[in-house]
Protein backbone atom coordinates (compact mmCIF):
# COMPACT_ATOMS: atom_id res chain seq x y z
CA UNK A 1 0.00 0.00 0.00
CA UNK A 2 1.21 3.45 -1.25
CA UNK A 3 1.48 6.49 1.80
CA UNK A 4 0.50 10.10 -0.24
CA UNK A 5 1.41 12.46 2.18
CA UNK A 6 -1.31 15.25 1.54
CA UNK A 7 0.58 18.05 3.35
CA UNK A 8 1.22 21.10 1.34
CA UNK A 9 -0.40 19.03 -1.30
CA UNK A 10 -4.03 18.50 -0.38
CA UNK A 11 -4.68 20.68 2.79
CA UNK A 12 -8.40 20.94 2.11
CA UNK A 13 -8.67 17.57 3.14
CA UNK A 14 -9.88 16.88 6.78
CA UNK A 15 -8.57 13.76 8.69
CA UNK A 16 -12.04 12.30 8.49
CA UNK A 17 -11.99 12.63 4.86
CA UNK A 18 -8.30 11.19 4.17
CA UNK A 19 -9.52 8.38 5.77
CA UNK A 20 -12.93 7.75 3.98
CA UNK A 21 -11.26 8.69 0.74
CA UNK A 22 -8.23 5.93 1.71
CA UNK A 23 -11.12 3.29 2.57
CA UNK A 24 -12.94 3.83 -0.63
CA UNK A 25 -9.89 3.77 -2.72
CA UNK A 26 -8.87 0.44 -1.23
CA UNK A 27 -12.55 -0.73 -1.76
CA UNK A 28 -13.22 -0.33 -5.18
CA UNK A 29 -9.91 0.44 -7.09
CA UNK A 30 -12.03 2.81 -9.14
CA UNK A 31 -13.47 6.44 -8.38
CA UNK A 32 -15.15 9.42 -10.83
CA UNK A 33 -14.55 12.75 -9.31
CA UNK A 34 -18.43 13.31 -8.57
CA UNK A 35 -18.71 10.32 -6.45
CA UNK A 36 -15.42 11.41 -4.62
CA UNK A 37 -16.88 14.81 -4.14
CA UNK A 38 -20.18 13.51 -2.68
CA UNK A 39 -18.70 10.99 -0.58
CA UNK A 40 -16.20 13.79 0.99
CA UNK A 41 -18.90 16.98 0.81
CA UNK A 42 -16.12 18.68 -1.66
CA UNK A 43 -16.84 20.46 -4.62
CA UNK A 44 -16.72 18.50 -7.52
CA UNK A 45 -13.91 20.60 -9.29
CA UNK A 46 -11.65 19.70 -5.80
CA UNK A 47 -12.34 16.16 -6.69
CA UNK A 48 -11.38 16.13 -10.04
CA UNK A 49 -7.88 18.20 -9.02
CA UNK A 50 -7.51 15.30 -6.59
CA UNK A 51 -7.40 12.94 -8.88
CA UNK A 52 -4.99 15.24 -11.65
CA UNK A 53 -2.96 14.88 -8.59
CA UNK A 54 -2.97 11.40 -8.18
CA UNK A 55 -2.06 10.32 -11.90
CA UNK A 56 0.96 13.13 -11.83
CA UNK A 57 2.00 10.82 -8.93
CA UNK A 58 1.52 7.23 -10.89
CA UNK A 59 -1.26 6.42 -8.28
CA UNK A 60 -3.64 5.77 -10.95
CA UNK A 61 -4.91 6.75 -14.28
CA UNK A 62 -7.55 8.92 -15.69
CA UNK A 63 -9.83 8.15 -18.57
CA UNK A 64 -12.35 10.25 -20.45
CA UNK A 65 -15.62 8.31 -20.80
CA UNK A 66 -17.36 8.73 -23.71
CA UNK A 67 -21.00 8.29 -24.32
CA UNK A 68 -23.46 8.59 -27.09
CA UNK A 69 -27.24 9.37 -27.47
CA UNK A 70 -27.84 5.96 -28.23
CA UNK A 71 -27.07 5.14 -24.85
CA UNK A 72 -26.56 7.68 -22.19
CA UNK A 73 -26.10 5.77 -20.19
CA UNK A 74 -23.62 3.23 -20.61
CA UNK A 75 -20.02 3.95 -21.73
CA UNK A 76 -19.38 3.44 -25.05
CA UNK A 77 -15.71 3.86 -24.88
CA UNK A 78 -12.28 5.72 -22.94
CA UNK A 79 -9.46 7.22 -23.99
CA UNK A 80 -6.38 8.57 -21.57
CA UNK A 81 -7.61 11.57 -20.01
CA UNK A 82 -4.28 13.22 -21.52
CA UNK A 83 -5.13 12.69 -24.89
CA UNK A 84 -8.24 14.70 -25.30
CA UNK A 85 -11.66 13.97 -27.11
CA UNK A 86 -11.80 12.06 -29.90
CA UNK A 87 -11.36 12.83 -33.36
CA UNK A 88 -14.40 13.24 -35.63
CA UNK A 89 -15.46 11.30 -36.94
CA UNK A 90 -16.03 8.62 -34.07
CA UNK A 91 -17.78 5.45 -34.91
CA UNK A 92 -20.04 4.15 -31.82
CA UNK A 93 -19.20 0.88 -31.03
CA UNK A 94 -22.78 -0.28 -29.84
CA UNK A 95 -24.78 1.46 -32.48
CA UNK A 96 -22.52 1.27 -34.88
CA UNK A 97 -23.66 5.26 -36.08
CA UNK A 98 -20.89 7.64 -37.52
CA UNK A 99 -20.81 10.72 -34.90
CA UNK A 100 -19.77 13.98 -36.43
CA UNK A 101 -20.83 16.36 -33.79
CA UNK A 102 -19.64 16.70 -30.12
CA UNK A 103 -23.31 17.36 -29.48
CA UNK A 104 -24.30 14.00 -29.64
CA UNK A 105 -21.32 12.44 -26.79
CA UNK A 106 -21.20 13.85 -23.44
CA UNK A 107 -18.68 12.46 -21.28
CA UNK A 108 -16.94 11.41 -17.97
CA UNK A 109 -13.72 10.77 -15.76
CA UNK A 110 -13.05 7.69 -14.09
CA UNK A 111 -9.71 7.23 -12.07
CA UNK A 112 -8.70 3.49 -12.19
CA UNK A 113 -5.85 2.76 -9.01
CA UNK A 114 -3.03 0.32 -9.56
CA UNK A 115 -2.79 0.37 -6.05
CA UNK A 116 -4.08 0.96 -2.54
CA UNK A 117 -3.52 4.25 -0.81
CA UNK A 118 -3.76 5.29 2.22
CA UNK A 119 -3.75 9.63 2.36
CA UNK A 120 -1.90 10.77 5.33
């Protein structure tokens, strides 16, 4: 299990919430910065800038979720977070349908940990 010393680093984090963010982290391996931010009462933009953090450290990695209309909502693929959104054309893999607009994909983050961590 990896230590991430949040000192300097991630001050807006109380005690209590380095240690329910450590136990959910070890729990699921997985974590999208609006469940973080509910499950700590952060905002969701403090979430998302904890998890930035995280991959800059090799504690995980970040991928964009990608959606289309054809299914909101189910994933219908990732990318790195890094790389940006994908180029258009983008064929849907469950539908099959040739997507030329960014209007039909919304999208997500999901953090996926090679590791446990425990914030301290």
């Amino acid at each position: 299990m990896a230590s991430f010393i949040t000192k300097g680093r991630l001050d807006l984090l109380s005690d209590r919430q380095k240690a329910e963010l450590s136990k959910h982290i070890q729990a699921l391996a997985t974590a999208m910065p609006h469940q973080l931010a509910v499950l700590l009462g952060i905002e969701y933009s403090e979430a998302l800038a904890i998890l930035t953090l995280l991959e800059a450290e090799g504690l995980c990695e970040l991928k964009l979720l990608i959606y289309h209309n054809c299914e909101p909502d189910v994933p219908t693929g990732a990318i790195p977070f890094g790389k940006g959104f994908p180029d258009l054309p983008w064929v849907c893999p469950l539908c099959e349908s040739s997507v030329e607009n960014y209007n039909d994909l919304s999208f997500d983050i999901m953090a996926h940990f090679n590791q446990k961590i425990e914030f301290v």
